[in-house]
PDB file of N, CA and C in Angstrom:
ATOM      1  N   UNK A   1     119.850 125.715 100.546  1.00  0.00           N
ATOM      2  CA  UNK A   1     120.439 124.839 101.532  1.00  0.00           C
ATOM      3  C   UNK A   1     121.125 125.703 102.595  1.00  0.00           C
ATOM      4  N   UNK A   2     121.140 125.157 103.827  1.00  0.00           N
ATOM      5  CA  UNK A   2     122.073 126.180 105.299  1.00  0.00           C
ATOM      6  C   UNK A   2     122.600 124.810 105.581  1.00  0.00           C
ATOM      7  N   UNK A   3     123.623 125.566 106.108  1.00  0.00           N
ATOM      8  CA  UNK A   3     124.683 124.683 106.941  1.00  0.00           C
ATOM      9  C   UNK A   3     124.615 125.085 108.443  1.00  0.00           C
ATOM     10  N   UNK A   4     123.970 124.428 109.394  1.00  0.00           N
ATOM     11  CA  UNK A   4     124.551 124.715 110.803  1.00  0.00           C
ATOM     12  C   UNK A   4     125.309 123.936 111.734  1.00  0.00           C
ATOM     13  N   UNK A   5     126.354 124.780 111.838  1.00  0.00           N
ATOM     14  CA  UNK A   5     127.917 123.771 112.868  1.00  0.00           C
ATOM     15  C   UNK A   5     127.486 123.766 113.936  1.00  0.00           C
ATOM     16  N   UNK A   6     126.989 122.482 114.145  1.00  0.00           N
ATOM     17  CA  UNK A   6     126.905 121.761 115.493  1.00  0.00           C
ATOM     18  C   UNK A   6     128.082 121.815 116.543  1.00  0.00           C
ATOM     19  N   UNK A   7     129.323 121.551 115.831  1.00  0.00           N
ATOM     20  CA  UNK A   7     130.673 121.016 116.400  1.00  0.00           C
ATOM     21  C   UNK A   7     131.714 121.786 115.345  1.00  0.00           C
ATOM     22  N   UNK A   8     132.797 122.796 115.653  1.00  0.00           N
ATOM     23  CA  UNK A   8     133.706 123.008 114.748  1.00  0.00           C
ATOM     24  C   UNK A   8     134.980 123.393 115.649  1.00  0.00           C
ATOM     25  N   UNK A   9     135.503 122.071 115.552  1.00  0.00           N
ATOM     26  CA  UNK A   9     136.683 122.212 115.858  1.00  0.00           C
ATOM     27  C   UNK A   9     137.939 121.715 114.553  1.00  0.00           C
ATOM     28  N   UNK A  10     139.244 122.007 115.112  1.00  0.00           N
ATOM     29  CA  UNK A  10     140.387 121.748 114.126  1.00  0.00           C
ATOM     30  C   UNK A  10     140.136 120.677 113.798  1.00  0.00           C
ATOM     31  N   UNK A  11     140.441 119.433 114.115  1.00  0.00           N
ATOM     32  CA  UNK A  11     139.978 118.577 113.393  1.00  0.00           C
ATOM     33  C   UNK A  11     138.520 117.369 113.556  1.00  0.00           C
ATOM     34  N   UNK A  12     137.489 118.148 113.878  1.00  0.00           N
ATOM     35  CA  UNK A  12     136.633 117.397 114.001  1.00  0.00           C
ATOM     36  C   UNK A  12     135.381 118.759 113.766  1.00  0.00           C
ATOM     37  N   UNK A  13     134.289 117.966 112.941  1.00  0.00           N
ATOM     38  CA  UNK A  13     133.304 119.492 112.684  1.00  0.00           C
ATOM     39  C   UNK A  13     132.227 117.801 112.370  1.00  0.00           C
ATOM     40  N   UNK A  14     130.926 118.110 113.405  1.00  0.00           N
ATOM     41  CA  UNK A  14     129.389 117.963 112.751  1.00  0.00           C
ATOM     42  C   UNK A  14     128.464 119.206 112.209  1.00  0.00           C
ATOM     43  N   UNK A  15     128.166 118.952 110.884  1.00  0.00           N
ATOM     44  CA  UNK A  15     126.983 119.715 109.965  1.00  0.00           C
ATOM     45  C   UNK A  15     125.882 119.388 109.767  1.00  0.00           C
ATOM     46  N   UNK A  16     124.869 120.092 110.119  1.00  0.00           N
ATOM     47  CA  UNK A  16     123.449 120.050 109.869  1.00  0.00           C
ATOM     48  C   UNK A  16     123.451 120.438 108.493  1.00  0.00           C
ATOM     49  N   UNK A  17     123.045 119.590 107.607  1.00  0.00           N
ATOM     50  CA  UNK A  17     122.703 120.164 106.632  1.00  0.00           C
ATOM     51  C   UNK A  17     121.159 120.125 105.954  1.00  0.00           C
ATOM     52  N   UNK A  18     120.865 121.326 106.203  1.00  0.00           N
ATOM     53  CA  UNK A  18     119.264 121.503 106.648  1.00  0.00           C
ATOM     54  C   UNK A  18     118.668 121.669 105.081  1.00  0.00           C
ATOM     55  N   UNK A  19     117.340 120.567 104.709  1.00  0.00           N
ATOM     56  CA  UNK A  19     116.645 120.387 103.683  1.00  0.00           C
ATOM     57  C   UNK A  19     116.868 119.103 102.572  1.00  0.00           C
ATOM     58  N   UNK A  20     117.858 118.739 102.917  1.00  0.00           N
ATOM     59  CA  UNK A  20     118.733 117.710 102.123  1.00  0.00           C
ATOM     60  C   UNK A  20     117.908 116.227 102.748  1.00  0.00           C
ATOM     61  N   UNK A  21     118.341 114.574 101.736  1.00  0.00           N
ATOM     62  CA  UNK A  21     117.919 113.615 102.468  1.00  0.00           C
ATOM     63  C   UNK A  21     119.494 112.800 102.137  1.00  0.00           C
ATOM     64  N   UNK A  22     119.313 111.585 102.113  1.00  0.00           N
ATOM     65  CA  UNK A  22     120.625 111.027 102.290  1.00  0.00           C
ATOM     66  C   UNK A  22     121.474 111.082 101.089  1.00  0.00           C
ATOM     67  N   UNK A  23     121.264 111.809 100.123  1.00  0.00           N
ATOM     68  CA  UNK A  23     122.327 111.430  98.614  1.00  0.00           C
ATOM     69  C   UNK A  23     123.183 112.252  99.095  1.00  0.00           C
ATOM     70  N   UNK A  24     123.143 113.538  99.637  1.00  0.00           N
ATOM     71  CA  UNK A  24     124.218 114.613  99.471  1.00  0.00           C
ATOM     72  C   UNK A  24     125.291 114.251 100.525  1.00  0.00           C
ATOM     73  N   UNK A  25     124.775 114.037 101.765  1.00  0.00           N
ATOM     74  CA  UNK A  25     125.357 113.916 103.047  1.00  0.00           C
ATOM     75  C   UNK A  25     126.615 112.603 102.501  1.00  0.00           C
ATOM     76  N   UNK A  26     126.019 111.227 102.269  1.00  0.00           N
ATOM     77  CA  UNK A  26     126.274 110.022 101.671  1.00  0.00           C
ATOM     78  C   UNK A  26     127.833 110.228 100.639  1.00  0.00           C
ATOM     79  N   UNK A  27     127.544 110.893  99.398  1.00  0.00           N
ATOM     80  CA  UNK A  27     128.441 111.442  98.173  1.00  0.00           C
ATOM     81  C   UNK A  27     129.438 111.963  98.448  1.00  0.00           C
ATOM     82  N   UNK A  28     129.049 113.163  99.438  1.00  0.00           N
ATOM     83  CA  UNK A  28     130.047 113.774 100.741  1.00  0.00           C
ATOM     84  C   UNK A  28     130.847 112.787 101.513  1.00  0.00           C
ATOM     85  N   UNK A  29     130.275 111.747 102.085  1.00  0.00           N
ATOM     86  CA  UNK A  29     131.084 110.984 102.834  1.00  0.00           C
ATOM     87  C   UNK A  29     131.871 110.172 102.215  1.00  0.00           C
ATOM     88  N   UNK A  30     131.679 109.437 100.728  1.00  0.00           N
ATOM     89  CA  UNK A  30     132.411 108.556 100.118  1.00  0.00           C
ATOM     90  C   UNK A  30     133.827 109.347  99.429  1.00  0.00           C
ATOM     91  N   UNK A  31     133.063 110.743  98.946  1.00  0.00           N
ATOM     92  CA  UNK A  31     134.640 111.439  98.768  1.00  0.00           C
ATOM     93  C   UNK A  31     135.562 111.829  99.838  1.00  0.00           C
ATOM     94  N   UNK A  32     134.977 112.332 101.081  1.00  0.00           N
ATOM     95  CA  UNK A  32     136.193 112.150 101.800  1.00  0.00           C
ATOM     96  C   UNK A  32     136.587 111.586 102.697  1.00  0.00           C
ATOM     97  N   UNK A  33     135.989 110.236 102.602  1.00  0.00           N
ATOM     98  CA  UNK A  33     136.852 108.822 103.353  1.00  0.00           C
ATOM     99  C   UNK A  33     138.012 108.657 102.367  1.00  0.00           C
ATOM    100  N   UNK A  34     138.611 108.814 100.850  1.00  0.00           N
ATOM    101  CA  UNK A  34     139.127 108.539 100.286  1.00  0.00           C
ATOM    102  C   UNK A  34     140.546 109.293 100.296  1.00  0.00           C
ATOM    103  N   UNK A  35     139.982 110.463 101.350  1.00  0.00           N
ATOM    104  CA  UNK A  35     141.333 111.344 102.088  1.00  0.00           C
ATOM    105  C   UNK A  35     141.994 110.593 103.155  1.00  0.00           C
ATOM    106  N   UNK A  36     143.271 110.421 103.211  1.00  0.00           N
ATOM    107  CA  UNK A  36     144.234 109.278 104.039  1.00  0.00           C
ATOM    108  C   UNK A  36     144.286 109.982 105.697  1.00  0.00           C
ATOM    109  N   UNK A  37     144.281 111.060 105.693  1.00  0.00           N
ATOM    110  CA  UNK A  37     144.028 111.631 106.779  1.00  0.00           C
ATOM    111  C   UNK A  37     142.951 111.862 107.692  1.00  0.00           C
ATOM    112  N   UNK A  38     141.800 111.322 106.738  1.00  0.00           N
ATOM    113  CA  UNK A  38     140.719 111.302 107.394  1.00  0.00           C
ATOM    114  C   UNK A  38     140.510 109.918 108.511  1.00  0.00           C
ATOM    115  N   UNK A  39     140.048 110.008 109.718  1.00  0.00           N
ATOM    116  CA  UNK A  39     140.070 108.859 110.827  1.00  0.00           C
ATOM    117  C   UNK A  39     138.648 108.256 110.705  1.00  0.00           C
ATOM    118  N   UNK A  40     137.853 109.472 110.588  1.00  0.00           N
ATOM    119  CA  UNK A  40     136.342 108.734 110.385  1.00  0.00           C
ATOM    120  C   UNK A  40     134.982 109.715 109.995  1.00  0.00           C
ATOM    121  N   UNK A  41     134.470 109.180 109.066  1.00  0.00           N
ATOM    122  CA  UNK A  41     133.780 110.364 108.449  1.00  0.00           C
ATOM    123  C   UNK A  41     132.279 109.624 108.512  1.00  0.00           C
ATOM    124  N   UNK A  42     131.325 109.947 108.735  1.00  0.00           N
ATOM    125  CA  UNK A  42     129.768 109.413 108.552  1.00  0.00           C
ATOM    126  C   UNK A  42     128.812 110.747 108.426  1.00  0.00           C
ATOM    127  N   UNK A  43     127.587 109.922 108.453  1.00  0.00           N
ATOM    128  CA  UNK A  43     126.491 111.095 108.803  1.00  0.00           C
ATOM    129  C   UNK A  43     125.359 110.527 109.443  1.00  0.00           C
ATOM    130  N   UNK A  44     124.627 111.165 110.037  1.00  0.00           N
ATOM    131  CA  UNK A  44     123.538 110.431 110.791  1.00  0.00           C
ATOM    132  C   UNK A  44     122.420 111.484 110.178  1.00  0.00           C
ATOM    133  N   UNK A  45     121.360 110.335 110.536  1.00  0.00           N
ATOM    134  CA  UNK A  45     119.802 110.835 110.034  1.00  0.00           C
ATOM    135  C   UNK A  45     118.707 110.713 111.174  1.00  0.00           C
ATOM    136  N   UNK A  46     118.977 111.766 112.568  1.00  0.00           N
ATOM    137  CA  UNK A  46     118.172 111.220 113.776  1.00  0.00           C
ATOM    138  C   UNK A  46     116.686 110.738 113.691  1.00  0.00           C
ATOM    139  N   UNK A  47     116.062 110.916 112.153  1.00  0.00           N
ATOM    140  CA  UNK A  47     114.906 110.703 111.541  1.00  0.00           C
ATOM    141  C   UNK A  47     114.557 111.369 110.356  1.00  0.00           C
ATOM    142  N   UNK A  48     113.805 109.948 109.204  1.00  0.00           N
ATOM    143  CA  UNK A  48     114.299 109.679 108.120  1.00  0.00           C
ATOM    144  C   UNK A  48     112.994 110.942 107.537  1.00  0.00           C
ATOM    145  N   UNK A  49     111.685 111.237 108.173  1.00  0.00           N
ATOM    146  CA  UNK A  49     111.155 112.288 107.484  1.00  0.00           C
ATOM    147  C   UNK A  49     110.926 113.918 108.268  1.00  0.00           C
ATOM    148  N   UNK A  50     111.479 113.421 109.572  1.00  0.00           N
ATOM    149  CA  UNK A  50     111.191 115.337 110.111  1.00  0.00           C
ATOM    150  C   UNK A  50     112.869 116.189 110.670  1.00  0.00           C
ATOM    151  N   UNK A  51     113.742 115.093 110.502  1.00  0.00           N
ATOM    152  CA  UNK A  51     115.402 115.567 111.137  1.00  0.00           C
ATOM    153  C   UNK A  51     116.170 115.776 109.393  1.00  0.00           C
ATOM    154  N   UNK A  52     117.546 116.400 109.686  1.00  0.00           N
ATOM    155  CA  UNK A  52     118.070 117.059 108.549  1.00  0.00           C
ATOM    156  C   UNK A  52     119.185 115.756 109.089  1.00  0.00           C
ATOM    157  N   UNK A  53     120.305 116.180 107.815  1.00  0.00           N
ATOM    158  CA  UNK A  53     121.100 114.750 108.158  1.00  0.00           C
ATOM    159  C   UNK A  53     122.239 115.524 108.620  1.00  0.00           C
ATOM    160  N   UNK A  54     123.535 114.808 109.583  1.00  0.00           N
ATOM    161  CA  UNK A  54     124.648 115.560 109.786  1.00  0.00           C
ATOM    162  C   UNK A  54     125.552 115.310 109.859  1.00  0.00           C
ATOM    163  N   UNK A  55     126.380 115.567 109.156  1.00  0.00           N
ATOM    164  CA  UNK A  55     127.722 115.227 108.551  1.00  0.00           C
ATOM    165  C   UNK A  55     129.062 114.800 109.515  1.00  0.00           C
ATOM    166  N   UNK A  56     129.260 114.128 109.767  1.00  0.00           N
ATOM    167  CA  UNK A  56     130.918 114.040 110.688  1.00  0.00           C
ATOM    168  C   UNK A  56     131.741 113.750 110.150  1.00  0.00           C
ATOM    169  N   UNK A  57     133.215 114.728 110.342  1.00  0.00           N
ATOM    170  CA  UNK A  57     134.297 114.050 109.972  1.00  0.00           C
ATOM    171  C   UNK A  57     135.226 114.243 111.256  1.00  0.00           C
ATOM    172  N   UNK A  58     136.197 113.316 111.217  1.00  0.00           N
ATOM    173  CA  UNK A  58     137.225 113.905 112.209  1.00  0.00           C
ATOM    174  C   UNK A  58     138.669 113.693 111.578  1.00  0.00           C
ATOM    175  N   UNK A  59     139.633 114.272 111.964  1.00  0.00           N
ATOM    176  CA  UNK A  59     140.902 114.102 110.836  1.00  0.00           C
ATOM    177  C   UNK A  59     141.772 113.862 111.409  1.00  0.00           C
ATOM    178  N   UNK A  60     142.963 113.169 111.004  1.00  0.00           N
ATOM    179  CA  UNK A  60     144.370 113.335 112.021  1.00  0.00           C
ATOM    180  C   UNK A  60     145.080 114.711 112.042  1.00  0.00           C
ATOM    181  N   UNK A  61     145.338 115.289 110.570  1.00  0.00           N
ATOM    182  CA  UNK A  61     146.036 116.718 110.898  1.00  0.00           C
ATOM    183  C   UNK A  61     145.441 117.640 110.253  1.00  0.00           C
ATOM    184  N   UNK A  62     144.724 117.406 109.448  1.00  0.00           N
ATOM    185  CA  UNK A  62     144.533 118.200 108.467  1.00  0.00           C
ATOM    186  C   UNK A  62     142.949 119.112 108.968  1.00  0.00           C
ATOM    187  N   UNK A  63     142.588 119.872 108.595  1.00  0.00           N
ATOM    188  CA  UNK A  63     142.099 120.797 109.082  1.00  0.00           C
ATOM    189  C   UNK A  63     140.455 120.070 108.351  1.00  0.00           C
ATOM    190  N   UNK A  64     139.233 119.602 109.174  1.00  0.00           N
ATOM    191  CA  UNK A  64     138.443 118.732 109.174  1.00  0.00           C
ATOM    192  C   UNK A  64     137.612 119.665 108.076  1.00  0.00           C
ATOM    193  N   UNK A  65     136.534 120.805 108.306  1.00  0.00           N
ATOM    194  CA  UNK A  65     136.490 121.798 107.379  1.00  0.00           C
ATOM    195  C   UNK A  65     137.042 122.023 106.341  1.00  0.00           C
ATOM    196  N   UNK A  66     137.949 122.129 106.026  1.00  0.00           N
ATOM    197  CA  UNK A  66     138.726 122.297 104.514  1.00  0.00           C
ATOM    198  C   UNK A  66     138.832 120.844 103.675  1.00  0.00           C
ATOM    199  N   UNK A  67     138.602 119.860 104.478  1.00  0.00           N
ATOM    200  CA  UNK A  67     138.494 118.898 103.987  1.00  0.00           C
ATOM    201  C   UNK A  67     137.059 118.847 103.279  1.00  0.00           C
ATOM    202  N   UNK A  68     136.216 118.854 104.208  1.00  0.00           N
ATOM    203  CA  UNK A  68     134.825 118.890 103.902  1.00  0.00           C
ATOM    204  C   UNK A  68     134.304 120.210 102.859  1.00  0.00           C
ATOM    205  N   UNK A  69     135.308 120.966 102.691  1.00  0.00           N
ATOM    206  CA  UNK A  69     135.302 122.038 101.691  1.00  0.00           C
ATOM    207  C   UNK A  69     135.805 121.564 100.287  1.00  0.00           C
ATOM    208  N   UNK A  70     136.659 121.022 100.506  1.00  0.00           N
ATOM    209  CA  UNK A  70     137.406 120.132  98.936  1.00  0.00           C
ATOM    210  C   UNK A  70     136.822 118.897  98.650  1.00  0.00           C
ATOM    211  N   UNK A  71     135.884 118.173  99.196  1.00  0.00           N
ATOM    212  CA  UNK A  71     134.763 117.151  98.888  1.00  0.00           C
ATOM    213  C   UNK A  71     133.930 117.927  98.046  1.00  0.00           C
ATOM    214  N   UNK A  72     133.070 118.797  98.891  1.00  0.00           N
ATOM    215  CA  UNK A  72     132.251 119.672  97.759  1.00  0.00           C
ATOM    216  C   UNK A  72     132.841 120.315  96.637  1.00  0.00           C
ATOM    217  N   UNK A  73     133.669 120.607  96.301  1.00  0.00           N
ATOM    218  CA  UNK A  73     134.318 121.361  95.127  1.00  0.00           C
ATOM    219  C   UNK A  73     134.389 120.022  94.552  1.00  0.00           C
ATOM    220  N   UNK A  74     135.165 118.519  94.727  1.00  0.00           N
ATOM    221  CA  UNK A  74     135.277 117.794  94.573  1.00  0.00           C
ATOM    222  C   UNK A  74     133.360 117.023  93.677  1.00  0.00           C
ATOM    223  N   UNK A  75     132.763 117.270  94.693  1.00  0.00           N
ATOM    224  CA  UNK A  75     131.572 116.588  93.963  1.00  0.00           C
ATOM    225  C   UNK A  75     131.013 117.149  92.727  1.00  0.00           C
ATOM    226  N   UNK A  76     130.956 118.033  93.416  1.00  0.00           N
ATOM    227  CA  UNK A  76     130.445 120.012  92.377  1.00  0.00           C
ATOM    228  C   UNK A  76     131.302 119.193  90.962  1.00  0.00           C
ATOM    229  N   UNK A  77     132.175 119.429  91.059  1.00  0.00           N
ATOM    230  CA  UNK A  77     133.379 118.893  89.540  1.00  0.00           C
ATOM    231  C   UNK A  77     132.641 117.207  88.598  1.00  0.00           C
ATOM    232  N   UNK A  78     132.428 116.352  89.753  1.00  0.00           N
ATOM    233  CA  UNK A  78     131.946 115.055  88.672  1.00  0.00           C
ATOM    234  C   UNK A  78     130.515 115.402  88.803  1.00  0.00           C
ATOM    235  N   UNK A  79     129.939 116.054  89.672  1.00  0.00           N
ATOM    236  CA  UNK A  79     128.239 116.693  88.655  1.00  0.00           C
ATOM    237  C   UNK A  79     128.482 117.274  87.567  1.00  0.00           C
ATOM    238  N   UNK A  80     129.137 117.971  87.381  1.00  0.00           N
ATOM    239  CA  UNK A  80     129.427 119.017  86.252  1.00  0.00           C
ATOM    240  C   UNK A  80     129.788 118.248  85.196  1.00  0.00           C
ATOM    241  N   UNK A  81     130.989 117.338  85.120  1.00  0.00           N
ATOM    242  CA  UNK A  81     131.006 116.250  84.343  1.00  0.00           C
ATOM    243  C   UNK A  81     129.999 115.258  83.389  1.00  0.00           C
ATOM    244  N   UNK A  82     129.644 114.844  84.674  1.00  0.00           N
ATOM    245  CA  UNK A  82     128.069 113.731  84.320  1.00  0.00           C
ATOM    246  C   UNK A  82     127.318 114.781  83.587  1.00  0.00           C
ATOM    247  N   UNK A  83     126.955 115.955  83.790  1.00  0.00           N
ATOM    248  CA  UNK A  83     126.048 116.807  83.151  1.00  0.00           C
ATOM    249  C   UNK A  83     126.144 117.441  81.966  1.00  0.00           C
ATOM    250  N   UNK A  84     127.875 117.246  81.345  1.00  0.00           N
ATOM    251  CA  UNK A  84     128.564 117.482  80.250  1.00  0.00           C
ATOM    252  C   UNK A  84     128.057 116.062  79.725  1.00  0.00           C
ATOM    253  N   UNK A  85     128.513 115.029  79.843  1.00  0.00           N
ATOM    254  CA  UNK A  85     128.638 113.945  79.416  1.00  0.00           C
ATOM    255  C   UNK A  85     127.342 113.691  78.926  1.00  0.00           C
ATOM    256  N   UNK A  86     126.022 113.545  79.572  1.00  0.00           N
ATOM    257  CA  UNK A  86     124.566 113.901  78.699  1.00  0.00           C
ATOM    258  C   UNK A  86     124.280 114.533  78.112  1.00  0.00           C
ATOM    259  N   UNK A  87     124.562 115.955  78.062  1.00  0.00           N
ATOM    260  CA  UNK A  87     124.867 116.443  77.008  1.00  0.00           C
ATOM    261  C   UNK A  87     125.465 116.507  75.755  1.00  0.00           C
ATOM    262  N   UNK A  88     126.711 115.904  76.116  1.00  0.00           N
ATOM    263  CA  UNK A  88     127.576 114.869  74.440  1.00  0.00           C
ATOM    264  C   UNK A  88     126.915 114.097  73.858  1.00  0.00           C
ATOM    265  N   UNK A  89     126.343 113.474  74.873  1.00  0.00           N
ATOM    266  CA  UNK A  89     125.577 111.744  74.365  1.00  0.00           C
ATOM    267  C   UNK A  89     124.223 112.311  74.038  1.00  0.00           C
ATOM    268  N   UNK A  90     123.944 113.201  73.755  1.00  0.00           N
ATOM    269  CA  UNK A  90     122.585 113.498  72.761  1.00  0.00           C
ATOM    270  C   UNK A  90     120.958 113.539  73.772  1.00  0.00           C
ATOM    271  N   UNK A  91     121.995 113.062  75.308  1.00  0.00           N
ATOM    272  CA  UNK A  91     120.502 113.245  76.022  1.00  0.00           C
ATOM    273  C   UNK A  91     120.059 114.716  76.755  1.00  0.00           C
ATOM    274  N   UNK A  92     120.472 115.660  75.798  1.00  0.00           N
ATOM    275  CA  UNK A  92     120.053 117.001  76.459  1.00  0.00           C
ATOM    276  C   UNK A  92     118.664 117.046  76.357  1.00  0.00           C
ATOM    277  N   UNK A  93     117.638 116.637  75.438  1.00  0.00           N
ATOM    278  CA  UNK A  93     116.353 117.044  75.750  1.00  0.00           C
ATOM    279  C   UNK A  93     115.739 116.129  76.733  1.00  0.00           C
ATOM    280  N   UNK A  94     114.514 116.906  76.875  1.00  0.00           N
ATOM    281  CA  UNK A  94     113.733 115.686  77.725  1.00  0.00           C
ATOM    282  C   UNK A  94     113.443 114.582  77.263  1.00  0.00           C
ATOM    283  N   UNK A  95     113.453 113.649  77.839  1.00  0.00           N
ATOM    284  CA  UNK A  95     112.642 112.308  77.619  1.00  0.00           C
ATOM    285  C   UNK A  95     111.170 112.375  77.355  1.00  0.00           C
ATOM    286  N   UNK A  96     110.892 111.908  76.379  1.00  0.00           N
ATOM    287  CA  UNK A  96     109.221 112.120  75.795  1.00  0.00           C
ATOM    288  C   UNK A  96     108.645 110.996  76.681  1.00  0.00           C
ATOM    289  N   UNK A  97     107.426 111.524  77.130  1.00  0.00           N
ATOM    290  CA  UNK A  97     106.964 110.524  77.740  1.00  0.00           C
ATOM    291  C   UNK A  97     105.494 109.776  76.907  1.00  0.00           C
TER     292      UNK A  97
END
């Protein structure tokens, strides 16, 4: 995966995030709308099979980037989870088909 900053300012940064389709961009956005400082966070998809998707946030104080840095650590953590948790529950092998 690459990241290219379209826009990086203090509190406002758009990301290309090149190879991805809408789960990552999306997951990203629901964790950090849930930041109080955040004013408005989306992503756009200028097209759904040849464009990459790109991330916006903009913030009141807090530094828009570091935000969007502690989402991912943030997601990274309940993947890791969910991926423990199948593993407890006995679904580590494959599914026989």
């Amino acid at each position: 995966m690459k990241l290219n900053f379209l826009a990086k300012e203090t509190h406002y940064v758009e990301i290309e995030i090149v190879g991805e389709d809408h789960s990552l961009p999306n997951a990203l956005r629901e964790i950090i709308l849930q930041d109080d400082d955040v004013e408005f966070a989306a992503y756009k998809m200028p097209h759904p099979q040849i464009a990459n998707p790109i991330l916006i946030v903009r913030t009141k104080s807090k530094n828009a980037l570091a935000v969007v840095k502690s989402a991912a650590k943030e997601l990274a953590k309940r993947a890791k989870e969910l991926k423990e948790e199948f593993e407890t529950s006995g679904h580590k092998k494959k599914a026989k088909q």
